[in-house]
N, C-alpha and C. Protein backbone atom coordinates (compact mmCIF):
# COMPACT_ATOMS: atom_id res chain seq x y z
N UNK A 1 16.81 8.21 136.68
CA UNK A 1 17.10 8.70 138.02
C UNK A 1 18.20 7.86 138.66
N UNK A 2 18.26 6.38 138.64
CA UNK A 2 19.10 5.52 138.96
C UNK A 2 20.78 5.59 138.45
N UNK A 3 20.50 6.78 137.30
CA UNK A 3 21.82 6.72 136.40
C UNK A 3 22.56 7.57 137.27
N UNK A 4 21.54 9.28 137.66
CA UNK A 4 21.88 10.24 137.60
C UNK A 4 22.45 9.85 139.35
N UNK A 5 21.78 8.70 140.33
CA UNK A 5 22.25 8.80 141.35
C UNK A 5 23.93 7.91 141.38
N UNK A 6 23.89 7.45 140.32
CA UNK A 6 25.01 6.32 140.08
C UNK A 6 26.13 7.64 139.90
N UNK A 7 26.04 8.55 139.19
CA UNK A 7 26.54 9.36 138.59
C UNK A 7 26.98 10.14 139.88
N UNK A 8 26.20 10.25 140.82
CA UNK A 8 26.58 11.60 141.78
C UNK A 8 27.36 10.87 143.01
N UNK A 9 27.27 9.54 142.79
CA UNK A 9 27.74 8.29 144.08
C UNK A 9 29.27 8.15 143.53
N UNK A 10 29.79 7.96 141.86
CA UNK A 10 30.68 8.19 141.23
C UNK A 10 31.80 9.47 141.49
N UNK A 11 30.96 10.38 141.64
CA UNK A 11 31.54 11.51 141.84
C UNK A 11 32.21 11.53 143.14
N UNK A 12 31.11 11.63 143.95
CA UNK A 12 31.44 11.80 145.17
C UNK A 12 32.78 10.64 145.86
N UNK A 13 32.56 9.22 144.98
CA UNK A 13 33.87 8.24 145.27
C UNK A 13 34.80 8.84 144.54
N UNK A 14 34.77 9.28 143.08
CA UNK A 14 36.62 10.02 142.99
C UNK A 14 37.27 10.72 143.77
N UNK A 15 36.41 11.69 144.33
CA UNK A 15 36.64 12.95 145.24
C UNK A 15 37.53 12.34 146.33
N UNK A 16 36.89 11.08 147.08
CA UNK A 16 37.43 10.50 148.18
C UNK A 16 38.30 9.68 147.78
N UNK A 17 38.47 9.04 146.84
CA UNK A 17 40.09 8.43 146.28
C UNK A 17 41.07 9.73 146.22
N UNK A 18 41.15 10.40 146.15
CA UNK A 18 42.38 11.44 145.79
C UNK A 18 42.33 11.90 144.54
N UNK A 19 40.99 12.07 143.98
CA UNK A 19 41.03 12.92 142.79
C UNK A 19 40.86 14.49 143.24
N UNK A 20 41.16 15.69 142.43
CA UNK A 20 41.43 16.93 143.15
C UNK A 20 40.18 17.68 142.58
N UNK A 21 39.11 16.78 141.52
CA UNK A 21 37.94 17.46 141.45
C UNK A 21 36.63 17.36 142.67
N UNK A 22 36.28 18.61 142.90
CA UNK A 22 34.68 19.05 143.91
C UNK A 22 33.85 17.87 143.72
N UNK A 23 32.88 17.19 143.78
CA UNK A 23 32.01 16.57 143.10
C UNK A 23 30.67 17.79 142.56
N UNK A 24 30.02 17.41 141.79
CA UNK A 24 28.59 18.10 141.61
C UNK A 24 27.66 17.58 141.47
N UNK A 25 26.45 18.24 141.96
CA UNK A 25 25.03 17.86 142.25
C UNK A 25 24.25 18.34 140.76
N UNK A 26 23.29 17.55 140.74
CA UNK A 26 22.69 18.30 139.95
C UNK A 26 20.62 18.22 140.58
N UNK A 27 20.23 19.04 139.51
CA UNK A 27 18.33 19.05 139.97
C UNK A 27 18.32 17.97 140.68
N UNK A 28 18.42 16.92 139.90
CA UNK A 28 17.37 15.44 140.55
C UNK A 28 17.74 14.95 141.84
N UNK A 29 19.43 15.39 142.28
CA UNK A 29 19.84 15.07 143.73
C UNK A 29 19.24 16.02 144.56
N UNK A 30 19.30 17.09 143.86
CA UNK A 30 18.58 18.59 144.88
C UNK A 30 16.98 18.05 145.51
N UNK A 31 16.42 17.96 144.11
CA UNK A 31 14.63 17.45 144.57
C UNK A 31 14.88 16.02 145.53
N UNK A 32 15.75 15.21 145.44
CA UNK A 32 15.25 14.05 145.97
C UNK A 32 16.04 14.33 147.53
N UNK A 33 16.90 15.47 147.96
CA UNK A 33 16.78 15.39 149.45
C UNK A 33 15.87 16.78 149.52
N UNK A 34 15.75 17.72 149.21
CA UNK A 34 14.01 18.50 149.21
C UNK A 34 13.21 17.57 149.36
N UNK A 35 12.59 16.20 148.87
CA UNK A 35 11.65 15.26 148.86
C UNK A 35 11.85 14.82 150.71
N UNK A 36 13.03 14.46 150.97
CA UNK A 36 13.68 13.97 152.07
C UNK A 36 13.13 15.08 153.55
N UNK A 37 14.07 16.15 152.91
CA UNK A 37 13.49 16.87 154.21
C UNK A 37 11.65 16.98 154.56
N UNK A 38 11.24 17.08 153.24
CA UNK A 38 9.84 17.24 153.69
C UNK A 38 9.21 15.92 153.90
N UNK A 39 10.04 14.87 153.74
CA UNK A 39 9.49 13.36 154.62
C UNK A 39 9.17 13.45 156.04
N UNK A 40 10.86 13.77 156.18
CA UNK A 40 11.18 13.98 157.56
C UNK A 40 10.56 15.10 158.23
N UNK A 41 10.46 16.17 157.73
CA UNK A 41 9.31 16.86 158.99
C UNK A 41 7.87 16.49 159.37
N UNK A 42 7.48 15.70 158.55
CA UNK A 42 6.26 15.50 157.98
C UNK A 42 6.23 14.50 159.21
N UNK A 43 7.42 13.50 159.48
CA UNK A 43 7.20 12.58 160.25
C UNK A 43 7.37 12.72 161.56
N UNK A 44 8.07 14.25 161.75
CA UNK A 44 8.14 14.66 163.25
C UNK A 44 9.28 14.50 164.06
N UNK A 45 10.55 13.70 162.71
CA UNK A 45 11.37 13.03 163.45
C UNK A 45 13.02 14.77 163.63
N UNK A 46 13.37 15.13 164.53
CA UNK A 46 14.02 16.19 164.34
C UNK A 46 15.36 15.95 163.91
N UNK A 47 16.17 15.05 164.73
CA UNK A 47 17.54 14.21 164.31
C UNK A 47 16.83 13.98 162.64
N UNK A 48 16.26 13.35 162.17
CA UNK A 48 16.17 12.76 160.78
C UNK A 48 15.67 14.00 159.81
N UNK A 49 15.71 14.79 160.38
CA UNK A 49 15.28 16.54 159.33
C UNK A 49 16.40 16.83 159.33
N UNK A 50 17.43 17.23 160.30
CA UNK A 50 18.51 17.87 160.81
C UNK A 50 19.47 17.01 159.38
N UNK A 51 19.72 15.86 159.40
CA UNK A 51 20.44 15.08 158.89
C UNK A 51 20.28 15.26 157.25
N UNK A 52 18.33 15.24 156.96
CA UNK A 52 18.60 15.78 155.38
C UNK A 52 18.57 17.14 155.33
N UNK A 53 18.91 18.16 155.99
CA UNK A 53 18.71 19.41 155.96
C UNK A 53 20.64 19.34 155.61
N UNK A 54 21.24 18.74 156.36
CA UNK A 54 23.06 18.64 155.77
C UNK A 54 23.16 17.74 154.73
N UNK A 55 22.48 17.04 154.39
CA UNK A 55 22.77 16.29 152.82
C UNK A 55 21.93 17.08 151.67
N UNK A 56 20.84 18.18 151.90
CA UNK A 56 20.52 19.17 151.14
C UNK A 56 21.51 19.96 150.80
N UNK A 57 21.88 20.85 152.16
CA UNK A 57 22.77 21.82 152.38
C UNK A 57 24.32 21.12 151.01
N UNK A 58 24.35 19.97 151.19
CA UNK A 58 25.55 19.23 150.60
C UNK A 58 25.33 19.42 149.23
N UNK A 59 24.25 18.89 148.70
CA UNK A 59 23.86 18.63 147.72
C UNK A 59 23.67 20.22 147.11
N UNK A 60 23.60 21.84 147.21
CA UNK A 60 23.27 23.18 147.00
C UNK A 60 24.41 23.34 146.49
N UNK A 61 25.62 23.25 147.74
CA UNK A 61 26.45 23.96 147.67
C UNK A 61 27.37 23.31 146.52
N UNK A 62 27.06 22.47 145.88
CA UNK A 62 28.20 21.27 145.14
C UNK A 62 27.09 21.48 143.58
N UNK A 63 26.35 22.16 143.50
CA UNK A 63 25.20 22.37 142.44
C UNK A 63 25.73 23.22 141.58
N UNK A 64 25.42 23.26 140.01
CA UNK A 64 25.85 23.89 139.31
C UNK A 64 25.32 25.17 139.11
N UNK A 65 24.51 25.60 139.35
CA UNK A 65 23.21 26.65 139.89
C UNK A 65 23.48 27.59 140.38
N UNK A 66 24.03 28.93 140.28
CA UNK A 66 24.49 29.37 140.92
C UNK A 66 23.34 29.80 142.35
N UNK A 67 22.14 30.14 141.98
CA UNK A 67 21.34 30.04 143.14
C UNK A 67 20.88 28.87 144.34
N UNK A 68 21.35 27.88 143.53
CA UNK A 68 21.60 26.93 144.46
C UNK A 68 22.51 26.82 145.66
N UNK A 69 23.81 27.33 144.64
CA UNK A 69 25.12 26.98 145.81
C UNK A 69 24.40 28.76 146.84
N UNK A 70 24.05 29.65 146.55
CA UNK A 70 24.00 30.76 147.06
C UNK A 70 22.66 30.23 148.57
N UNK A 71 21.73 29.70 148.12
CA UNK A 71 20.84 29.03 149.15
C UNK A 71 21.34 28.15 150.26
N UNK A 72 22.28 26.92 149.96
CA UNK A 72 23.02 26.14 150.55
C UNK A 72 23.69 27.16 151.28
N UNK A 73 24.35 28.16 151.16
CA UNK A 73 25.04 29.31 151.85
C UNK A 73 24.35 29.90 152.89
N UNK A 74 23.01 30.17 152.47
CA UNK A 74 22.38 31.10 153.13
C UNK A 74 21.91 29.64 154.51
N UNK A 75 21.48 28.72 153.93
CA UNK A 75 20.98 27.54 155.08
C UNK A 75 22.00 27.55 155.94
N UNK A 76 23.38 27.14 155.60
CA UNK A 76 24.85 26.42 156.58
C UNK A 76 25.03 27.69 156.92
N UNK A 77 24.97 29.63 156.83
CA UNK A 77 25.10 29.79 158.21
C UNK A 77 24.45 30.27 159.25
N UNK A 78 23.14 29.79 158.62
CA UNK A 78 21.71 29.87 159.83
C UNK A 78 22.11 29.28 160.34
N UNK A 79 22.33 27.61 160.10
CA UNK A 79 22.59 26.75 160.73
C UNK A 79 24.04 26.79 161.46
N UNK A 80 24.86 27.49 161.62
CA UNK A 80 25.66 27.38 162.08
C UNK A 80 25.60 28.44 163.56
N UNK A 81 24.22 29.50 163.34
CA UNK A 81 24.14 30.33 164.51
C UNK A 81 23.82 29.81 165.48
N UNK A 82 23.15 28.12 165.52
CA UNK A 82 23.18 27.29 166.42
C UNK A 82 23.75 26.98 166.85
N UNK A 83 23.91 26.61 168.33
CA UNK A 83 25.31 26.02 168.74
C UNK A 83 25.33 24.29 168.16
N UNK A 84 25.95 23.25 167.91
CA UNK A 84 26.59 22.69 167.62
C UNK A 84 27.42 22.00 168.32
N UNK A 85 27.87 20.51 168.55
CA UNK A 85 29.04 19.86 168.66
C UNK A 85 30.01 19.92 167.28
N UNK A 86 31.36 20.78 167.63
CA UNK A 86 32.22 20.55 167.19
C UNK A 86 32.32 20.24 165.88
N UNK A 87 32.22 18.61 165.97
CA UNK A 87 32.45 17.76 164.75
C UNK A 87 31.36 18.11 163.48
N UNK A 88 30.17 18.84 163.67
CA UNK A 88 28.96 19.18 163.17
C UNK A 88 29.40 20.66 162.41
N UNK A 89 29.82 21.49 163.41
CA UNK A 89 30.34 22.48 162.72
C UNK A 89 31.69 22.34 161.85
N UNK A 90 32.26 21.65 161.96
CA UNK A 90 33.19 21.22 161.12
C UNK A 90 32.74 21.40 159.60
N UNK A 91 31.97 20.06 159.82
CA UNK A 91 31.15 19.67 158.73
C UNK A 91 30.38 21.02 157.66
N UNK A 92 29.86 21.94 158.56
CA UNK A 92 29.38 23.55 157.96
C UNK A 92 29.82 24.14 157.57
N UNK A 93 31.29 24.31 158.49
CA UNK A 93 32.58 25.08 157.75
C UNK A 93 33.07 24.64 156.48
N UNK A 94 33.17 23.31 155.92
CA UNK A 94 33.62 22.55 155.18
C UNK A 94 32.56 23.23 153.94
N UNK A 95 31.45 22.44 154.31
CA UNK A 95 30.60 22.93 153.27
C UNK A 95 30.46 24.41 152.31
N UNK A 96 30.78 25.31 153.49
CA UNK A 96 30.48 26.54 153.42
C UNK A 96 31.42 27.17 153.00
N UNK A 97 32.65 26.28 152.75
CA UNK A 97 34.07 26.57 151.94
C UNK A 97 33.95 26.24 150.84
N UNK A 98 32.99 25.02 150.69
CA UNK A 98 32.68 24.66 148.78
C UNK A 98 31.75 25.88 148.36
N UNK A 99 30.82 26.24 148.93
CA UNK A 99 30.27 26.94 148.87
C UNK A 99 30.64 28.38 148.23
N UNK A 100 31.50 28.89 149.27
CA UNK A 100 32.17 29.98 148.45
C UNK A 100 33.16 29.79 147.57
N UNK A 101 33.34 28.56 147.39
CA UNK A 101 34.26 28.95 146.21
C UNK A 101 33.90 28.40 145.08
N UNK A 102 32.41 27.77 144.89
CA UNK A 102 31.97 27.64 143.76
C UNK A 102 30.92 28.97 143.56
N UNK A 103 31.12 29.52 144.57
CA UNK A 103 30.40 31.23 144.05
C UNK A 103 31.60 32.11 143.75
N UNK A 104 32.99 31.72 143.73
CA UNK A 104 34.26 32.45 143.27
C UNK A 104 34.62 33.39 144.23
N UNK A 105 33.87 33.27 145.41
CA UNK A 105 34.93 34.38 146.58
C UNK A 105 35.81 32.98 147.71
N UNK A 106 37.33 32.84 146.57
CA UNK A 106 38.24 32.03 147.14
C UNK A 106 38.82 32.40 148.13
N UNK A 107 38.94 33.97 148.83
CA UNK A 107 39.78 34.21 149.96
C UNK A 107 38.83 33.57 151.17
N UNK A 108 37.65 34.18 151.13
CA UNK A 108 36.26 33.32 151.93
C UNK A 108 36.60 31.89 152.40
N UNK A 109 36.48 31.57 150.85
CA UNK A 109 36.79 29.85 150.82
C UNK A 109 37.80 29.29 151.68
N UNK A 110 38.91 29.75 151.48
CA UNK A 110 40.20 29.29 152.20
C UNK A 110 40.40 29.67 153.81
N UNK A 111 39.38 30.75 154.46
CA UNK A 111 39.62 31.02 155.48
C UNK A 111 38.79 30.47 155.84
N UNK A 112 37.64 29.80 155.58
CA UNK A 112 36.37 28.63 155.84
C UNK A 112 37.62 27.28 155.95
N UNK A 113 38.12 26.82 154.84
CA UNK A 113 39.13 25.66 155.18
C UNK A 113 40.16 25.60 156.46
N UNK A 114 40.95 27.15 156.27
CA UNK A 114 41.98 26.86 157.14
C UNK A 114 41.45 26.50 158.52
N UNK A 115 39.91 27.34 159.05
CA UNK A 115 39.21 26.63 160.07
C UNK A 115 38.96 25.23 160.17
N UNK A 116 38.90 24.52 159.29
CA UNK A 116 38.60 23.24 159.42
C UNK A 116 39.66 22.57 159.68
N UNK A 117 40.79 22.76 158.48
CA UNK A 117 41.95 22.45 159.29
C UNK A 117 42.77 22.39 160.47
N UNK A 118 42.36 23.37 161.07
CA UNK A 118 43.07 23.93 162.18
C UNK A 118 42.14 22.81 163.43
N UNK A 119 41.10 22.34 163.02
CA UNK A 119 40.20 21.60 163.78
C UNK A 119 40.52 20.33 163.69
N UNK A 120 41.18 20.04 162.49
CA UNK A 120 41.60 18.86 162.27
C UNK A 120 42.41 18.77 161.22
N UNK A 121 43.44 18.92 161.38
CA UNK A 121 44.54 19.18 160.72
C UNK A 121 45.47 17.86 159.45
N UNK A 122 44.85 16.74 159.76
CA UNK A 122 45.20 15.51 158.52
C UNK A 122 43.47 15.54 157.91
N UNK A 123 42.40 16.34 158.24
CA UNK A 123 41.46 15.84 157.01
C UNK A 123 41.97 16.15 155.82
N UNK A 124 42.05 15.03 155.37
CA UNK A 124 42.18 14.86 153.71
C UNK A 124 41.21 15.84 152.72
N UNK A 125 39.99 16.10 152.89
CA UNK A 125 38.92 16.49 152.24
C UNK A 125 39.41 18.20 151.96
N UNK A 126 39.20 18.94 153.35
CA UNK A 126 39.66 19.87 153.77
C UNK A 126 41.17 20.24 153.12
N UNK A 127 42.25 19.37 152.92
CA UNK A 127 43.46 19.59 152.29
C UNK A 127 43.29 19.62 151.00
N UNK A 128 42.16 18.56 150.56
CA UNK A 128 42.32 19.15 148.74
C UNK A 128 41.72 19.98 148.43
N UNK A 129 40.76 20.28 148.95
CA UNK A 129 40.11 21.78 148.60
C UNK A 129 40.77 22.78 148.84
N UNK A 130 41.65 22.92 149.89
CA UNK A 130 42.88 23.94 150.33
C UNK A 130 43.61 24.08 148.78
N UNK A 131 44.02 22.60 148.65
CA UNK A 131 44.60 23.19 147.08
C UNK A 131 44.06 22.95 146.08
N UNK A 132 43.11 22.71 145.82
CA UNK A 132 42.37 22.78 144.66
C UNK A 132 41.91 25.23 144.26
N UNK A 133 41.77 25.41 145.93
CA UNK A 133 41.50 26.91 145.98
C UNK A 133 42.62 27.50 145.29
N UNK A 134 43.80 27.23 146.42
CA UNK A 134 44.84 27.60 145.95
C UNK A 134 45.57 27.67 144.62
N UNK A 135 44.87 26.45 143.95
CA UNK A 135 45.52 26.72 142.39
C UNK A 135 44.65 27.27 141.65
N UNK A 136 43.36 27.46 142.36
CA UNK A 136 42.32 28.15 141.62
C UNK A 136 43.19 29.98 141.69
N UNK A 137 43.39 30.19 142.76
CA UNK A 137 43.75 31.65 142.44
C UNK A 137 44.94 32.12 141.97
N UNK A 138 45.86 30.47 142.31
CA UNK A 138 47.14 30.84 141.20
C UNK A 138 46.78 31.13 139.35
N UNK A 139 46.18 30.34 139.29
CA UNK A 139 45.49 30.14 137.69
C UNK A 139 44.66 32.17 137.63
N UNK A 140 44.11 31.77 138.23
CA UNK A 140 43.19 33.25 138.06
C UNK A 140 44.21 34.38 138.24
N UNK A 141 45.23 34.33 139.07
CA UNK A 141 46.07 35.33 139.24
C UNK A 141 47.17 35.75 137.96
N UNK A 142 47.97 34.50 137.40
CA UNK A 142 48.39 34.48 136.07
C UNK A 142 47.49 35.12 135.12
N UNK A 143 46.12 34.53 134.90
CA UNK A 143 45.54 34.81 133.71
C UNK A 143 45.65 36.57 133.82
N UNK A 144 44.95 37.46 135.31
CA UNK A 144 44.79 38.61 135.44
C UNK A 144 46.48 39.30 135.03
N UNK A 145 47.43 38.37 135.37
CA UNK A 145 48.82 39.32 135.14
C UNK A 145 49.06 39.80 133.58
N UNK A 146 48.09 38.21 132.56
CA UNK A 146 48.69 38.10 131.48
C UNK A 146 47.38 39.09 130.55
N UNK A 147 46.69 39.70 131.08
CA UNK A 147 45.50 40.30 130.58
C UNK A 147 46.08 42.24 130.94
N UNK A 148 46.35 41.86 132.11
CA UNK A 148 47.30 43.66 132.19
C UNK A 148 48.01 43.11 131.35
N UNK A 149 49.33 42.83 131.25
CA UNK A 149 50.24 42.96 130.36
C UNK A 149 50.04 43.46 128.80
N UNK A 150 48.97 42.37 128.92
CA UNK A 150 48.42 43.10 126.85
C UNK A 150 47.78 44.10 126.85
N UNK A 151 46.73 44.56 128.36
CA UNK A 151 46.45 46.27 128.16
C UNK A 151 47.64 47.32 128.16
N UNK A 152 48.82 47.05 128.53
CA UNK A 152 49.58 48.09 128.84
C UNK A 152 50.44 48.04 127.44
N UNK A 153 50.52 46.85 127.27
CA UNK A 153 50.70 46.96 125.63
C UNK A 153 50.05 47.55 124.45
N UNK A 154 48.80 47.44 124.89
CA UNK A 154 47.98 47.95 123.88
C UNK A 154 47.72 49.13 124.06
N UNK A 155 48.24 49.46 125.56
CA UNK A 155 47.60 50.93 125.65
C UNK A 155 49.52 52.19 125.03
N UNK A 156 50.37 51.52 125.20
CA UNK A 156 51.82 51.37 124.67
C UNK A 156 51.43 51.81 123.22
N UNK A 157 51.45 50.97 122.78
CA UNK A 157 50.79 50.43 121.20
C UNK A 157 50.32 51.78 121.02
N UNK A 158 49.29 52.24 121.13
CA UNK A 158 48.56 53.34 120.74
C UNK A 158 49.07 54.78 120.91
N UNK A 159 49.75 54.63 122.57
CA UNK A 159 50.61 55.82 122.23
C UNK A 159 52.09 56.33 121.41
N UNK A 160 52.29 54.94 121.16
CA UNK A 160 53.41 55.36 120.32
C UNK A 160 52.82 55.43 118.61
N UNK A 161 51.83 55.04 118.46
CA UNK A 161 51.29 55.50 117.22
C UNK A 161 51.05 56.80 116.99
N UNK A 162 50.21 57.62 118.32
CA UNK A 162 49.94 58.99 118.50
C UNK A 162 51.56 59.45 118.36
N UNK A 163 52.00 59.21 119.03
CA UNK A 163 53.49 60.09 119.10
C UNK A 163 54.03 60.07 117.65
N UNK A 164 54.23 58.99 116.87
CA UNK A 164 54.38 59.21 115.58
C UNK A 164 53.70 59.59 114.28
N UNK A 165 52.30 59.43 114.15
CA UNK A 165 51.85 60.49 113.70
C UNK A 165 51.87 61.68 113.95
N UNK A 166 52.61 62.21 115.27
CA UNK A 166 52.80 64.05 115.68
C UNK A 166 53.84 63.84 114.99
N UNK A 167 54.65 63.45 115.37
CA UNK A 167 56.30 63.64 114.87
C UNK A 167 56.00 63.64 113.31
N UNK A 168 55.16 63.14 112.28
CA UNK A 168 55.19 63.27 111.10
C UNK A 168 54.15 64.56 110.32
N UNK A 169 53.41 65.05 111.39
CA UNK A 169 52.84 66.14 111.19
C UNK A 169 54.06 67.21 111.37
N UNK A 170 54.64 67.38 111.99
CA UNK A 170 55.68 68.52 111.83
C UNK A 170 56.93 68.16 111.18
């Protein structure tokens, strides 16, 4: 357990040096703020639920799972029908931008960022995910150009086979 938290503390420090990878969660971070929140209600304290209910929410949306990141989704924007200071919703929007774009709806994603940005316009965090999206749909957009191209070829391909087997029937 000590490895796997070393491992997710690792992550989460490349991310904040200027590396351009997400970090990810896995089970044992998920159960141990699940463990957390149900401390904290248990103890009555609401600030200290609230707090692991956003390091849950953190920990979903950054999960390899796809029902995970989809839950973390569904929590940050309950939680966001609350009103909020500012800096809190920030924080939701942010999330809720990893969120969708480790569920692959990047236009989502980026209009979740450009909000954050626009809120605060030098976060660093918020800017690499801007382009980390962004080259996500450049990449995805190439691959889709280079996948038509070989259907229209192939679909090419076939009709000029048809056409020449007619032409050799008569």
């Amino acid at each position: 357990m000590d490895a796997k938290i070393g491992q997710f503390f690792d992550s989460v420090g490349s991310f904040f040096s200027g590396g351009d990878k997400i970090p990810w969660s896995d089970g044992d971070v998920i159960a141990g703020c699940e463990r957390e929140v149900r401390e904290a209600t248990d103890a009555g304290s609401e600030e200290l639920k609230k707090e692991c209910l956003m390091r849950l929410s953190w920990a979903l949306v950054h999960s390899h799972q796809t029902e995970d990141v989809q839950r973390g989704i569904a929590m940050l924007e309950a939680s966001l029908a609350n009103s909020a200071p500012p800096l809190e919703d920030r924080e939701k929007l942010y999330l809720l931008a990893v969120g969708y774009y480790r569920s692959g709806d990047y236009s989502k994603s980026r209009q979740l960022v450009d909000r954050c940005i626009e809120m605060q316009p030098d976060w660093r965090q918020a800017l690499v995910l801007k382009k980390t999206i962004e080259d996500k749909i450049t990449k995805d957009g190439v691959i889709g150009i280079g996948i038509t191209a070989s259907a229209v070829g192939a679909v090419g391909l076939i009709a000029g086979g048809i056409v020449a087997a007619l032409a050799r029937k008569k």
